[in-house]
PDB file of N, CA and C in Angstrom:
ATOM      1  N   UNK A   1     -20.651  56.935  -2.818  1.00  0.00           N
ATOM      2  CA  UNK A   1     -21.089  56.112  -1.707  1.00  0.00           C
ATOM      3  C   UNK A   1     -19.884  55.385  -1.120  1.00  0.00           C
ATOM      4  N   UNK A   2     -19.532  55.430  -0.049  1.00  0.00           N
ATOM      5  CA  UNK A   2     -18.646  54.749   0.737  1.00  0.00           C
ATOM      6  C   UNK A   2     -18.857  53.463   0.234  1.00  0.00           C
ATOM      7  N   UNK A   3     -17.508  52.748   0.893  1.00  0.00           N
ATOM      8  CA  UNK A   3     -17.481  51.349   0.333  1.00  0.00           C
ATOM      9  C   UNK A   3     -17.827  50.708   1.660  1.00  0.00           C
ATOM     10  N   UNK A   4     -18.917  49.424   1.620  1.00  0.00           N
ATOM     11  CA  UNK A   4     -19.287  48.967   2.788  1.00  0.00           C
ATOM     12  C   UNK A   4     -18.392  48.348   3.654  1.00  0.00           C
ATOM     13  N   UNK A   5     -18.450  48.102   5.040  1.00  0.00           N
ATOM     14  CA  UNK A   5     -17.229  47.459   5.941  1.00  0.00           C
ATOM     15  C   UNK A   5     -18.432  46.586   6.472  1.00  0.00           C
ATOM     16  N   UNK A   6     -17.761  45.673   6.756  1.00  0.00           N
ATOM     17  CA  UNK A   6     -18.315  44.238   7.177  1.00  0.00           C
ATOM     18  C   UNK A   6     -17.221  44.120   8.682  1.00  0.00           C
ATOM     19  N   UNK A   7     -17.720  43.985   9.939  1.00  0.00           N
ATOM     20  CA  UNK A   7     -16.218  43.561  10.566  1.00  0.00           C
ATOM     21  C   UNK A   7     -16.626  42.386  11.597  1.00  0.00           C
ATOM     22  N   UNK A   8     -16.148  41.219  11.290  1.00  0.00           N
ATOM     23  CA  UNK A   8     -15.668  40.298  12.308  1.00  0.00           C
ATOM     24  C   UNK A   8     -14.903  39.986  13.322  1.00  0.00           C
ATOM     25  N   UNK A   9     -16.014  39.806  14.396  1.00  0.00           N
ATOM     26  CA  UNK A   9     -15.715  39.413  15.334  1.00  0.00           C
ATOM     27  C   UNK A   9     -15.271  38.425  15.575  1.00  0.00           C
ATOM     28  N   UNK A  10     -14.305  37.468  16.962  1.00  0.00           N
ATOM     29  CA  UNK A  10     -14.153  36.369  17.301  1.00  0.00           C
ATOM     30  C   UNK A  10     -13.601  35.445  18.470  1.00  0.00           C
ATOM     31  N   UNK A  11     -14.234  35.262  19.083  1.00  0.00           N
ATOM     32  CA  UNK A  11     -13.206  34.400  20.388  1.00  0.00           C
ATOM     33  C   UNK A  11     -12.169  33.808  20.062  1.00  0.00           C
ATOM     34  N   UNK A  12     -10.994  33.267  20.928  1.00  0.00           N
ATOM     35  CA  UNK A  12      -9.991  32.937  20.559  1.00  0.00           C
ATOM     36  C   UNK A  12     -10.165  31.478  19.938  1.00  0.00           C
ATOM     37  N   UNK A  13     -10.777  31.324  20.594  1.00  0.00           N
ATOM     38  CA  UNK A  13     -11.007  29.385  19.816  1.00  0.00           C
ATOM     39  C   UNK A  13     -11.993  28.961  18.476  1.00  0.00           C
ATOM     40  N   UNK A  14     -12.295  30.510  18.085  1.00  0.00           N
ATOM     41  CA  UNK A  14     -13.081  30.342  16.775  1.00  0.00           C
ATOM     42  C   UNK A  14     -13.125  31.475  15.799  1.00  0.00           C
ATOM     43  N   UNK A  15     -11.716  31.265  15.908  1.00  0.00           N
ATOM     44  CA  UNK A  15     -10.881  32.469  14.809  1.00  0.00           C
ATOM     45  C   UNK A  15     -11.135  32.442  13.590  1.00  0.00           C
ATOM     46  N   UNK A  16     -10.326  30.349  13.624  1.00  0.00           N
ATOM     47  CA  UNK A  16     -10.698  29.919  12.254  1.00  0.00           C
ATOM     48  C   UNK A  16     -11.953  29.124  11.555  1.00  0.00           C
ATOM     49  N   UNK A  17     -12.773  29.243  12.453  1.00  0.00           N
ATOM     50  CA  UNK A  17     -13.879  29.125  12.343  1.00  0.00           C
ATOM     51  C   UNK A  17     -14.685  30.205  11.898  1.00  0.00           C
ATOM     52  N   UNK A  18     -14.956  31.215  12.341  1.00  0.00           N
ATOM     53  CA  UNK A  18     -15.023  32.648  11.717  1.00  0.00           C
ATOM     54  C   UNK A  18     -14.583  33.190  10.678  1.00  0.00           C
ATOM     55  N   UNK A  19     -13.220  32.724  10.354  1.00  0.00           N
ATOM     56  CA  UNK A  19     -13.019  32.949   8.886  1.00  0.00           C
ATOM     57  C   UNK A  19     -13.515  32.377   7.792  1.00  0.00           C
ATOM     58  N   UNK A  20     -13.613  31.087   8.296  1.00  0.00           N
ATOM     59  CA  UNK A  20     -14.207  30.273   7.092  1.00  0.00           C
ATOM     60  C   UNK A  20     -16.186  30.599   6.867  1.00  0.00           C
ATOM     61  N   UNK A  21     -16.639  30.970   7.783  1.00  0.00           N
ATOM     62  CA  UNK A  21     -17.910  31.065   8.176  1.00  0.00           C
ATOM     63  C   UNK A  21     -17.701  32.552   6.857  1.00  0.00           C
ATOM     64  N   UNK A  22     -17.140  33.488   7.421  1.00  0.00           N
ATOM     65  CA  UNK A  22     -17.146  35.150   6.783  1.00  0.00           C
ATOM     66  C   UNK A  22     -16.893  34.286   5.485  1.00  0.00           C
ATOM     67  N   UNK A  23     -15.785  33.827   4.328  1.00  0.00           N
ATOM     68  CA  UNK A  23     -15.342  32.991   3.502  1.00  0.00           C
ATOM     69  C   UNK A  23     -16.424  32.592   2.651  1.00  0.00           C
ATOM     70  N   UNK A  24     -17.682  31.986   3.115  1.00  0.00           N
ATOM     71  CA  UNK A  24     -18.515  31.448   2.852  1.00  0.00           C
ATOM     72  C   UNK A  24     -19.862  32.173   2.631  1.00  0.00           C
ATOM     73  N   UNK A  25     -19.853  33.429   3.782  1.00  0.00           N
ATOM     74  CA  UNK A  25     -20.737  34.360   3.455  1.00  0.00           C
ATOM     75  C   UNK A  25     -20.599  35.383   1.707  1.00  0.00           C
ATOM     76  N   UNK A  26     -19.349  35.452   1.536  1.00  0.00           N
ATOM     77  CA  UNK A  26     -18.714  36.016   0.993  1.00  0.00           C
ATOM     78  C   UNK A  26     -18.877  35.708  -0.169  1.00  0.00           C
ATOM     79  N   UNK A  27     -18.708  34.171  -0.899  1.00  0.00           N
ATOM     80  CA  UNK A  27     -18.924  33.428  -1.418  1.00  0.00           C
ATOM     81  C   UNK A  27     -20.279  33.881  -2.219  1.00  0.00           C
ATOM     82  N   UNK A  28     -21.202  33.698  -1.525  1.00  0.00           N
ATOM     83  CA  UNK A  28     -22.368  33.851  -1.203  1.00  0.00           C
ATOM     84  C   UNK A  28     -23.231  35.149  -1.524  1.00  0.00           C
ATOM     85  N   UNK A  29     -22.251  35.987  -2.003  1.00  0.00           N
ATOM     86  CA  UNK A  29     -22.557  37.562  -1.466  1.00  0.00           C
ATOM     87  C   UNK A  29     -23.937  37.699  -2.968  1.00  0.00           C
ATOM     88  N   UNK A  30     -24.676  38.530  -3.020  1.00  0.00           N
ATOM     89  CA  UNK A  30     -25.679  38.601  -3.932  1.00  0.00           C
ATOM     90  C   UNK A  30     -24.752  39.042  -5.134  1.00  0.00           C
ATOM     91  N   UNK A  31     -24.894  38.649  -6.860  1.00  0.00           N
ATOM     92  CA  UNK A  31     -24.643  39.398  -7.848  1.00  0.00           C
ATOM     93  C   UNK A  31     -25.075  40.660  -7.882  1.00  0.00           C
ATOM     94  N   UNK A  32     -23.674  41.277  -8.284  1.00  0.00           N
ATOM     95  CA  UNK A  32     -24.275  42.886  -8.622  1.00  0.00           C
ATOM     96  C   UNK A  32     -23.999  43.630  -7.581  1.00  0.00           C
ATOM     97  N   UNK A  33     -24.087  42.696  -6.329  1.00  0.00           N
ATOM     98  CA  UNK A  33     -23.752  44.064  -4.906  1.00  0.00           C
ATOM     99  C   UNK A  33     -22.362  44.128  -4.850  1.00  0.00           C
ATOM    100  N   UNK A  34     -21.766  44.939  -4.259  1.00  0.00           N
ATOM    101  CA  UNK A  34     -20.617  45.294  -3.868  1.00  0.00           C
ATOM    102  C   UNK A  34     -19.913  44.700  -2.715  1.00  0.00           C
ATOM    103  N   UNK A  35     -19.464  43.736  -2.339  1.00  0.00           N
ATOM    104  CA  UNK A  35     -18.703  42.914  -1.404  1.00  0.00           C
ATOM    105  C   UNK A  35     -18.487  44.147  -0.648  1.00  0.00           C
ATOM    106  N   UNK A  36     -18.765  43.516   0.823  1.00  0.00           N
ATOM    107  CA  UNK A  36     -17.761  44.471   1.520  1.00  0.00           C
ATOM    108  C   UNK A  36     -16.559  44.282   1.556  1.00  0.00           C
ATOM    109  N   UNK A  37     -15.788  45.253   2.407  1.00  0.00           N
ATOM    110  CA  UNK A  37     -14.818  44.946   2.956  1.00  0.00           C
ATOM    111  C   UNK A  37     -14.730  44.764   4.725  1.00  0.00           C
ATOM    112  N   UNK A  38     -14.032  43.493   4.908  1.00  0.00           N
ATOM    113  CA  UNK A  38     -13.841  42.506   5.986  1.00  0.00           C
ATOM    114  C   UNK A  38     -12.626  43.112   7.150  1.00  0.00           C
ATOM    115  N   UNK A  39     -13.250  44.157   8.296  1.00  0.00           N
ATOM    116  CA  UNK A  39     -12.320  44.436   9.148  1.00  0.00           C
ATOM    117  C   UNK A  39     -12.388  43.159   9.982  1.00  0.00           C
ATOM    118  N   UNK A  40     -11.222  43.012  11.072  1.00  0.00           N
ATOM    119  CA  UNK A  40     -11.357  41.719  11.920  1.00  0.00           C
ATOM    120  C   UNK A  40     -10.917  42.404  13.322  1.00  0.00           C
ATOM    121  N   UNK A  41     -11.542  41.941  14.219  1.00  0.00           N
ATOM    122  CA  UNK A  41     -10.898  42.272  15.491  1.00  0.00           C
ATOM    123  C   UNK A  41     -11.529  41.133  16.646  1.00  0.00           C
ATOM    124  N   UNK A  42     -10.608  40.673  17.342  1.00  0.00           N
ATOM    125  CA  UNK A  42     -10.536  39.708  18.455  1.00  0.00           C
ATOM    126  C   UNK A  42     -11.662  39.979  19.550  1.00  0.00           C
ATOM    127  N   UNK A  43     -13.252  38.957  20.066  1.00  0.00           N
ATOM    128  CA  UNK A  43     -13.650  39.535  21.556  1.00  0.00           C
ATOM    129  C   UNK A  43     -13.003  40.376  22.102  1.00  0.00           C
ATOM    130  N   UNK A  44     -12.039  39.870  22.836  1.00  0.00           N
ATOM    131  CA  UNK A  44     -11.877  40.161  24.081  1.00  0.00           C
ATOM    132  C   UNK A  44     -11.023  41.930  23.609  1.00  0.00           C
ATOM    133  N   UNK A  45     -10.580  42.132  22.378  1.00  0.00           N
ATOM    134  CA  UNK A  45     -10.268  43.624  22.305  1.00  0.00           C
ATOM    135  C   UNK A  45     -11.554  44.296  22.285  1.00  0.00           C
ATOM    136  N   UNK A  46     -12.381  43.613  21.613  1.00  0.00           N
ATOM    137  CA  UNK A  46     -14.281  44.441  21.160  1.00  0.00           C
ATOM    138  C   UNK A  46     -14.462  44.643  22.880  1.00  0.00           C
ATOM    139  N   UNK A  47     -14.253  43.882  23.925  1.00  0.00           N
ATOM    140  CA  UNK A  47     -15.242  43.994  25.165  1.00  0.00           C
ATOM    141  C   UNK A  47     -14.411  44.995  25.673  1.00  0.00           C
ATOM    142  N   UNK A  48     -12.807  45.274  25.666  1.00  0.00           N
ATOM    143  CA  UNK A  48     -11.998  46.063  26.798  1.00  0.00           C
ATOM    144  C   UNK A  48     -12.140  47.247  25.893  1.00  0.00           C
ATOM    145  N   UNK A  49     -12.257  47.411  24.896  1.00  0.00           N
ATOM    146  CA  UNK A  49     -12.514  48.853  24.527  1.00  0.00           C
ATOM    147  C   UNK A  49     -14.517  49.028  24.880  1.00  0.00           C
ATOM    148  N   UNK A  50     -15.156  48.361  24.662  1.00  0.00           N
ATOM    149  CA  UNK A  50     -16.376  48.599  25.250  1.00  0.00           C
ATOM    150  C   UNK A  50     -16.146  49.414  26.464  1.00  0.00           C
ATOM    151  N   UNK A  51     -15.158  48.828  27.457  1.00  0.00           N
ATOM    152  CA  UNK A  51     -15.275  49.126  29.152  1.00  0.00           C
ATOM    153  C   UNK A  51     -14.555  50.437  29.518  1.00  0.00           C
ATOM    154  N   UNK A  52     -13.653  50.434  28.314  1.00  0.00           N
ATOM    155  CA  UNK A  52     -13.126  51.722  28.356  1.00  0.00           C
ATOM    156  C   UNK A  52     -14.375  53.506  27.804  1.00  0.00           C
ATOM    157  N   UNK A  53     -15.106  53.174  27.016  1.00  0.00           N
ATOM    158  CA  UNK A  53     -15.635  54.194  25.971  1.00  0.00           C
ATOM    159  C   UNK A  53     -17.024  53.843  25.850  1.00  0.00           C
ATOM    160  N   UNK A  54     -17.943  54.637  25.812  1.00  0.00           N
ATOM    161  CA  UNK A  54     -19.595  54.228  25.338  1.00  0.00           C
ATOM    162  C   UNK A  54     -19.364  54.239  23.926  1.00  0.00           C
ATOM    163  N   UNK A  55     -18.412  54.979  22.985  1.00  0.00           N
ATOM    164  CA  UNK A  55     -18.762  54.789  21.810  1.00  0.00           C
ATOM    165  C   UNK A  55     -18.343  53.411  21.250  1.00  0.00           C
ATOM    166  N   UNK A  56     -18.724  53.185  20.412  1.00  0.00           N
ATOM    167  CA  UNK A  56     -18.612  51.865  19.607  1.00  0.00           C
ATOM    168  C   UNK A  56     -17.047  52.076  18.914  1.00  0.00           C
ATOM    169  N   UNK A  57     -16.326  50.474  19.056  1.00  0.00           N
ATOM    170  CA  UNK A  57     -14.890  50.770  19.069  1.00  0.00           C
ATOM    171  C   UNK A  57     -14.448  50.502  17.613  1.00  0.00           C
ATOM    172  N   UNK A  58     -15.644  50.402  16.316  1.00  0.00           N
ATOM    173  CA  UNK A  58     -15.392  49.942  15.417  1.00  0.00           C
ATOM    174  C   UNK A  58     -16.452  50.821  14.490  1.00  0.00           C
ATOM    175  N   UNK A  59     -15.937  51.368  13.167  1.00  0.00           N
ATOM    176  CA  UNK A  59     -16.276  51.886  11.993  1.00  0.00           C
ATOM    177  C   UNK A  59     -17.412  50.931  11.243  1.00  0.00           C
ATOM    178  N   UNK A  60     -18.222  50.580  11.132  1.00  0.00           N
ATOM    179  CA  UNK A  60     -19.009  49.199  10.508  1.00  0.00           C
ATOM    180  C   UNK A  60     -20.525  48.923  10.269  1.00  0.00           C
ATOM    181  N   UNK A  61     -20.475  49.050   8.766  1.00  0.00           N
ATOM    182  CA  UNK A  61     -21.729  48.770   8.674  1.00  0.00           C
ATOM    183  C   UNK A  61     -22.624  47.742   9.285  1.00  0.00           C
ATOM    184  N   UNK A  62     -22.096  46.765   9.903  1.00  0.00           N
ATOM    185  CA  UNK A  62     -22.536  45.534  10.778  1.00  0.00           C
ATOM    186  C   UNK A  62     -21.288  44.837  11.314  1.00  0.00           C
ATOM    187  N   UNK A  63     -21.629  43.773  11.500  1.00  0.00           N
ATOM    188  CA  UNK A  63     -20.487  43.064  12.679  1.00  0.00           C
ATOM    189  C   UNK A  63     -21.370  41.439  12.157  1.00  0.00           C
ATOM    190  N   UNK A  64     -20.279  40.283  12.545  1.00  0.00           N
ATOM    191  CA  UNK A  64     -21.042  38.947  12.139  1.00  0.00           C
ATOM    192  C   UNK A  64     -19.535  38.724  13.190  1.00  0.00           C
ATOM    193  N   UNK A  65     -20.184  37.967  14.483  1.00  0.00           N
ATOM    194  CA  UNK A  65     -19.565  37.596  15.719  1.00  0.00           C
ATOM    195  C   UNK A  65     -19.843  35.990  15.334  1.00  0.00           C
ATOM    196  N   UNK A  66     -18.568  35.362  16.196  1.00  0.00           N
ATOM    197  CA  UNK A  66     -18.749  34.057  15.998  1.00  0.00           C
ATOM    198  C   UNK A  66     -17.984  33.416  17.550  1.00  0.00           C
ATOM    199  N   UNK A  67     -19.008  33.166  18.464  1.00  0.00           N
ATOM    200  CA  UNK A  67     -18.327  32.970  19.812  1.00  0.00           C
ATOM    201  C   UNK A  67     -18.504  31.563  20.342  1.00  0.00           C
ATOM    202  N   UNK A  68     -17.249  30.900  20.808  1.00  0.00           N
ATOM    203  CA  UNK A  68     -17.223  29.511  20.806  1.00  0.00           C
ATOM    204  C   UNK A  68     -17.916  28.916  22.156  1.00  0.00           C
ATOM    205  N   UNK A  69     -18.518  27.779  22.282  1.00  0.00           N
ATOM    206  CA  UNK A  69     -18.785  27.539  23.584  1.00  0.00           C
ATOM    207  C   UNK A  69     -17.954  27.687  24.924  1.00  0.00           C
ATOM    208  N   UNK A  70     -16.469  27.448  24.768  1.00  0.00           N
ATOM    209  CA  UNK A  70     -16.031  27.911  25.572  1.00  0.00           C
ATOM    210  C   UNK A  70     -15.957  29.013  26.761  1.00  0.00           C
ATOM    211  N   UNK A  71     -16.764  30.129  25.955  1.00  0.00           N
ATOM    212  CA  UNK A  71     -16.613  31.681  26.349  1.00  0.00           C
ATOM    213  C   UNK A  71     -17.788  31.233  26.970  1.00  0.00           C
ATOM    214  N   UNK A  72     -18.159  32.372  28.126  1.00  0.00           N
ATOM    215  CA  UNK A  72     -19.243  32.025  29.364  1.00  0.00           C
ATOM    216  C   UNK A  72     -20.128  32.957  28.544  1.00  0.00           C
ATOM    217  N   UNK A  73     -21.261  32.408  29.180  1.00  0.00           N
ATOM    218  CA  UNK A  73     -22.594  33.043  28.377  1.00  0.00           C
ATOM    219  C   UNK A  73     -22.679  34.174  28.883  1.00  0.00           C
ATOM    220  N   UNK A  74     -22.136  34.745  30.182  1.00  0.00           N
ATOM    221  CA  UNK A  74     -22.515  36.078  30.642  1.00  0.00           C
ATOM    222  C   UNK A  74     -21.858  37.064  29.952  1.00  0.00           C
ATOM    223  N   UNK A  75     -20.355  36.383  28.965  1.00  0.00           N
ATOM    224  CA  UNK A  75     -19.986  37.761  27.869  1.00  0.00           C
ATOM    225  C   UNK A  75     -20.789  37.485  27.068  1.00  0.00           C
ATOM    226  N   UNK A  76     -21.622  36.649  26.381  1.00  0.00           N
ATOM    227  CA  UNK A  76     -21.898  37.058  25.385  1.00  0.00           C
ATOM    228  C   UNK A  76     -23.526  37.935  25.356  1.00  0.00           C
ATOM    229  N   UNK A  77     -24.167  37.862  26.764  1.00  0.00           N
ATOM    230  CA  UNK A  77     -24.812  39.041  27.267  1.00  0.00           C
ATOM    231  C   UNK A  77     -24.653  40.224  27.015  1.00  0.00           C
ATOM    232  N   UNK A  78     -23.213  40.401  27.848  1.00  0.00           N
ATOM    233  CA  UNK A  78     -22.734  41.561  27.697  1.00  0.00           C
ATOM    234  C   UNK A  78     -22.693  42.272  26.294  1.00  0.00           C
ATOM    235  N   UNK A  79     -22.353  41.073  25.440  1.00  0.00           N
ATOM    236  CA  UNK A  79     -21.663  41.886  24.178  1.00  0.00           C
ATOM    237  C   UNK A  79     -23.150  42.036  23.404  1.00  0.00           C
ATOM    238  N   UNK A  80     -24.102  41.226  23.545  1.00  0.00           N
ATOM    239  CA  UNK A  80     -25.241  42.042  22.934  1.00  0.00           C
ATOM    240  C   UNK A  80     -25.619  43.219  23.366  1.00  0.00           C
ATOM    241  N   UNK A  81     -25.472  43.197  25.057  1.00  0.00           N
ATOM    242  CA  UNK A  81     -26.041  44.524  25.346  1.00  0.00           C
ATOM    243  C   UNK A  81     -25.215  45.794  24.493  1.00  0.00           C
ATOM    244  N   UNK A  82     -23.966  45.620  24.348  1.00  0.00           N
ATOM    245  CA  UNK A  82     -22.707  46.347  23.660  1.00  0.00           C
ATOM    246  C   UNK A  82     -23.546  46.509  22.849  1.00  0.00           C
ATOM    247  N   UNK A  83     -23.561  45.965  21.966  1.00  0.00           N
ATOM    248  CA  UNK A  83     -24.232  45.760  20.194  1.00  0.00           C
ATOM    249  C   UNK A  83     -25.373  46.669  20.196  1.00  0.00           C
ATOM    250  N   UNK A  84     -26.770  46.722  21.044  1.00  0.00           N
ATOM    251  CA  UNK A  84     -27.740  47.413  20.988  1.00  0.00           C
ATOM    252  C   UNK A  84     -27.425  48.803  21.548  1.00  0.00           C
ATOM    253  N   UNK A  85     -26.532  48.747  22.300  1.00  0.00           N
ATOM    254  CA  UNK A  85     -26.255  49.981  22.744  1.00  0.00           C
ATOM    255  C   UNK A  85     -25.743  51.241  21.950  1.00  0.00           C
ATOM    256  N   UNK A  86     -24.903  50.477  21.168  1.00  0.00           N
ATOM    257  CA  UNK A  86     -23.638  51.459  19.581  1.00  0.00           C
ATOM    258  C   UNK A  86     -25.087  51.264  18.518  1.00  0.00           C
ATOM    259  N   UNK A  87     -26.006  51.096  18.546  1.00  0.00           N
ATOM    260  CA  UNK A  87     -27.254  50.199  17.856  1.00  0.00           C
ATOM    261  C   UNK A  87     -26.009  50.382  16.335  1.00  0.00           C
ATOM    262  N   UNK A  88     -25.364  49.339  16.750  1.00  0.00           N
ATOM    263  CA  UNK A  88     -24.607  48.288  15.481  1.00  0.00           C
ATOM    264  C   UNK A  88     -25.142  46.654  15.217  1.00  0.00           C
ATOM    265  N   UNK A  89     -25.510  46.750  13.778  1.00  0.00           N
ATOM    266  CA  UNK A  89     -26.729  45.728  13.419  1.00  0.00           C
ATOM    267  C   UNK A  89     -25.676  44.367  13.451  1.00  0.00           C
ATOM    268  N   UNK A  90     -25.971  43.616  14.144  1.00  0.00           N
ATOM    269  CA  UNK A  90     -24.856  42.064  14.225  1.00  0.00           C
ATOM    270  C   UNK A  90     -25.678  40.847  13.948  1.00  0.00           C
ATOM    271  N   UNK A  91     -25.028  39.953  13.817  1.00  0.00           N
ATOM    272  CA  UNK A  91     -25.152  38.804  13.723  1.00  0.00           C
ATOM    273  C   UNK A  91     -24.055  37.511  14.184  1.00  0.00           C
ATOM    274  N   UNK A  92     -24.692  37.213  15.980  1.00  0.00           N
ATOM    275  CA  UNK A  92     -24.078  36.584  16.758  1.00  0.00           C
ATOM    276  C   UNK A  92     -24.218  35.327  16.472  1.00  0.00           C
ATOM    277  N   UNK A  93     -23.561  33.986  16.293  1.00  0.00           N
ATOM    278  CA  UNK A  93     -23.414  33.013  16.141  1.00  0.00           C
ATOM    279  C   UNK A  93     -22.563  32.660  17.932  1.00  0.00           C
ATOM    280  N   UNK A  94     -23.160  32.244  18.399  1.00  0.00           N
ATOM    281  CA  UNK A  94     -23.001  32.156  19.899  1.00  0.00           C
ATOM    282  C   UNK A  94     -22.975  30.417  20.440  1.00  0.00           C
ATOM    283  N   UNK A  95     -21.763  29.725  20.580  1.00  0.00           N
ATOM    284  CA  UNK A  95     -21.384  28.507  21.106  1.00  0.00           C
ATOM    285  C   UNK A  95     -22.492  28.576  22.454  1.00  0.00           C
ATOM    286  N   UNK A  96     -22.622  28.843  22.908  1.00  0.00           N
ATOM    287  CA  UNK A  96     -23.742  28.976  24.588  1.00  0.00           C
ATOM    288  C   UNK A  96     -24.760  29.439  24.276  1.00  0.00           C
ATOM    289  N   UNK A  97     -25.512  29.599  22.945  1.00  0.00           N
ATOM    290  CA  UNK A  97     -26.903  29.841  23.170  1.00  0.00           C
ATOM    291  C   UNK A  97     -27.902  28.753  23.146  1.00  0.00           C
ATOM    292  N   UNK A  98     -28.110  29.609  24.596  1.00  0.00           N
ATOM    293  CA  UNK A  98     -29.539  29.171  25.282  1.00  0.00           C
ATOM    294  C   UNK A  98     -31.058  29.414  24.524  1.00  0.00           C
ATOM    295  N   UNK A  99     -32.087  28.516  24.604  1.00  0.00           N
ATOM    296  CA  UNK A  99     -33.005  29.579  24.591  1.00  0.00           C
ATOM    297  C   UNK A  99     -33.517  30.951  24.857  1.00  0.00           C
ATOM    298  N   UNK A 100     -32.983  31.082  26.261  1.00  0.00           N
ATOM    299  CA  UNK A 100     -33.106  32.561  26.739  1.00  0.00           C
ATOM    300  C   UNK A 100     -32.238  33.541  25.953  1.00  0.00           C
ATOM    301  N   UNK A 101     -31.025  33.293  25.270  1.00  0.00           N
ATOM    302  CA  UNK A 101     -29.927  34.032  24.736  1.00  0.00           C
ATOM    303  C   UNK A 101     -30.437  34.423  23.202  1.00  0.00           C
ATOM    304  N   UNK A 102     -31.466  32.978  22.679  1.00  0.00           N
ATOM    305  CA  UNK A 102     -31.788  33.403  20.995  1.00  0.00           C
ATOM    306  C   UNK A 102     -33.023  34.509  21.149  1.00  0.00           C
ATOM    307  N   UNK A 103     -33.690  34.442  22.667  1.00  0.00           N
ATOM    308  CA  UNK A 103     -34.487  35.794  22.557  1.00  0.00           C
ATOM    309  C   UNK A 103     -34.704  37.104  22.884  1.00  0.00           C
ATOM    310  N   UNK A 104     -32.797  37.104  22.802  1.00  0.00           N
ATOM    311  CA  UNK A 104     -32.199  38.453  22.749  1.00  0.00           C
ATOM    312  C   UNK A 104     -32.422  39.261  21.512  1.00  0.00           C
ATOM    313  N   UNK A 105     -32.884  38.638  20.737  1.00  0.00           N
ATOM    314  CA  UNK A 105     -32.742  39.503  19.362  1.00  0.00           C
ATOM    315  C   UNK A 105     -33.445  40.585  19.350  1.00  0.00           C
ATOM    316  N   UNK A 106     -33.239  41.813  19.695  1.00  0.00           N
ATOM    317  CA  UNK A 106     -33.577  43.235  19.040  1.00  0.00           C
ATOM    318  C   UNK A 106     -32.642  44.239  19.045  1.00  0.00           C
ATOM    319  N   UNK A 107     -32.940  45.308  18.660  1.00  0.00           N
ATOM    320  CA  UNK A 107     -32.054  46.374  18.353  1.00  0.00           C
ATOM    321  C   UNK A 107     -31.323  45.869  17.044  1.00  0.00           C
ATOM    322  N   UNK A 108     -31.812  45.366  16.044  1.00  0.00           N
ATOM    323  CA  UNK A 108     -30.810  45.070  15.476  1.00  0.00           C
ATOM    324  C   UNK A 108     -29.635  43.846  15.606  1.00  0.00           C
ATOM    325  N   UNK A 109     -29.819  43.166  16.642  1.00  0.00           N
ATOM    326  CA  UNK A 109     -28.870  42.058  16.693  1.00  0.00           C
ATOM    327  C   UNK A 109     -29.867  40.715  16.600  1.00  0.00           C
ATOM    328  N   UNK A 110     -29.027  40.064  15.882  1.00  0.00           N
ATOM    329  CA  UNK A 110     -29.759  38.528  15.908  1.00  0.00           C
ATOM    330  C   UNK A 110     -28.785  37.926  16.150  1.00  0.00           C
ATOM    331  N   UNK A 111     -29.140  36.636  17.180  1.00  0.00           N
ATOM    332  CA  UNK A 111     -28.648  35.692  17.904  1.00  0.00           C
ATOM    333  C   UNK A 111     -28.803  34.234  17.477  1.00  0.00           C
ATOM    334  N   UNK A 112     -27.732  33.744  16.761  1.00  0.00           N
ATOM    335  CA  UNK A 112     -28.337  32.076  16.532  1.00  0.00           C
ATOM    336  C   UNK A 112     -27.080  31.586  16.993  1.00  0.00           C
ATOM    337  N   UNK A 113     -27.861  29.864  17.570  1.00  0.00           N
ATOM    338  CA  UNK A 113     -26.729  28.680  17.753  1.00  0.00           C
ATOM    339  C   UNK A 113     -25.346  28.787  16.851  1.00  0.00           C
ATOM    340  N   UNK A 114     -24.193  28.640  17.399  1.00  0.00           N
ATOM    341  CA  UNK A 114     -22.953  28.343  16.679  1.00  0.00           C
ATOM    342  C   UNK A 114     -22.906  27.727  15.688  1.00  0.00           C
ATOM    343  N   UNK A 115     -23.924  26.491  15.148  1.00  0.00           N
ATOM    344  CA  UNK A 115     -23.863  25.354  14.064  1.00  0.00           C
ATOM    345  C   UNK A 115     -24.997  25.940  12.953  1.00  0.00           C
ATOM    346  N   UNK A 116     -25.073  27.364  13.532  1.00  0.00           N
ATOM    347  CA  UNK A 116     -26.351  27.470  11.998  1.00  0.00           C
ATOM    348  C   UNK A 116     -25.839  27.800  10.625  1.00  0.00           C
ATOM    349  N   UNK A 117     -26.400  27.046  10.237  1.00  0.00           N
ATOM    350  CA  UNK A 117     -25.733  26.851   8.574  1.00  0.00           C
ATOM    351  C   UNK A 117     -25.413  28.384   7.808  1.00  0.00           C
ATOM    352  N   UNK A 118     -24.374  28.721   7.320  1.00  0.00           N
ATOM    353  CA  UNK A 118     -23.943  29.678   6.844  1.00  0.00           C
ATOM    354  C   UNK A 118     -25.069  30.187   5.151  1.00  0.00           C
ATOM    355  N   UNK A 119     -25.645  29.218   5.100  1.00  0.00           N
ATOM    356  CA  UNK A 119     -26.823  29.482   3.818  1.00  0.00           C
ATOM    357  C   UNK A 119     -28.239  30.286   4.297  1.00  0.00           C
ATOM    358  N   UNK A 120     -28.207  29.945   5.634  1.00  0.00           N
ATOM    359  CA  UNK A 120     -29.472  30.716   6.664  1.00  0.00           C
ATOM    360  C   UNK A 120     -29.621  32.143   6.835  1.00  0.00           C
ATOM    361  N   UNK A 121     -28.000  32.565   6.870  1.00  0.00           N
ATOM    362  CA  UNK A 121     -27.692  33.755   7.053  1.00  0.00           C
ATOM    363  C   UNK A 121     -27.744  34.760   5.989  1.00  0.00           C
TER     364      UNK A 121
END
């Protein structure tokens, strides 16, 4: 059995925020399972290879995105639509979610506020 890949996502202003968040998941991970392993790659490379290719620009059993308020809510639209599209199972932690944005969740992606406790997940 392949060894699982985990890969994180991240805006520029919540790099290290994302690490510590993944850190903690990690922490966390169930006895007995097999940790993944933690690819990392930056938004804004995840969206310009999106625009380039329909295929999905990353190898990964899931994705755990962590996008700061800063970033406009219309990428992080986008990047769900991305997400359901590669139907790659994520978990967006989104600085700008709206109500309308947490009831994006299907295909496989779930959408929560930036401050949700890393024990939720």
């Amino acid at each position: 059995m392949a060894e699982p890949v985990l890969t994180l996502v991240y805006s520029p202003d919540a790099e290290a925020d994302a690490r510590r968040r993944m850190a903690t998941i990690l922490a966390r991970w169930p006895t007995g399972e097999p940790k993944p392993r933690v690819t990392e790659i930056p938004l804004d490379r995840l969206m310009e290879a999106a625009e380039e290719s329909s295929d999905a620009p990353v190898e990964s059993a899931a994705l755990f995105v962590v996008v700061d308020a800063g970033v406009p809510a219309v990428v992080t639209y986008k990047l769900v639509d991305r997400l359901q599209r590669w139907a790659l199972p994520a978990v967006v932690l989104a600085g700008s979610a709206s109500p309308e944005m947490l009831r994006l969740q299907s295909g496989g992606v779930v959408v929560r506020p930036a401050d949700t406790d890393p024990a939720f997940l």
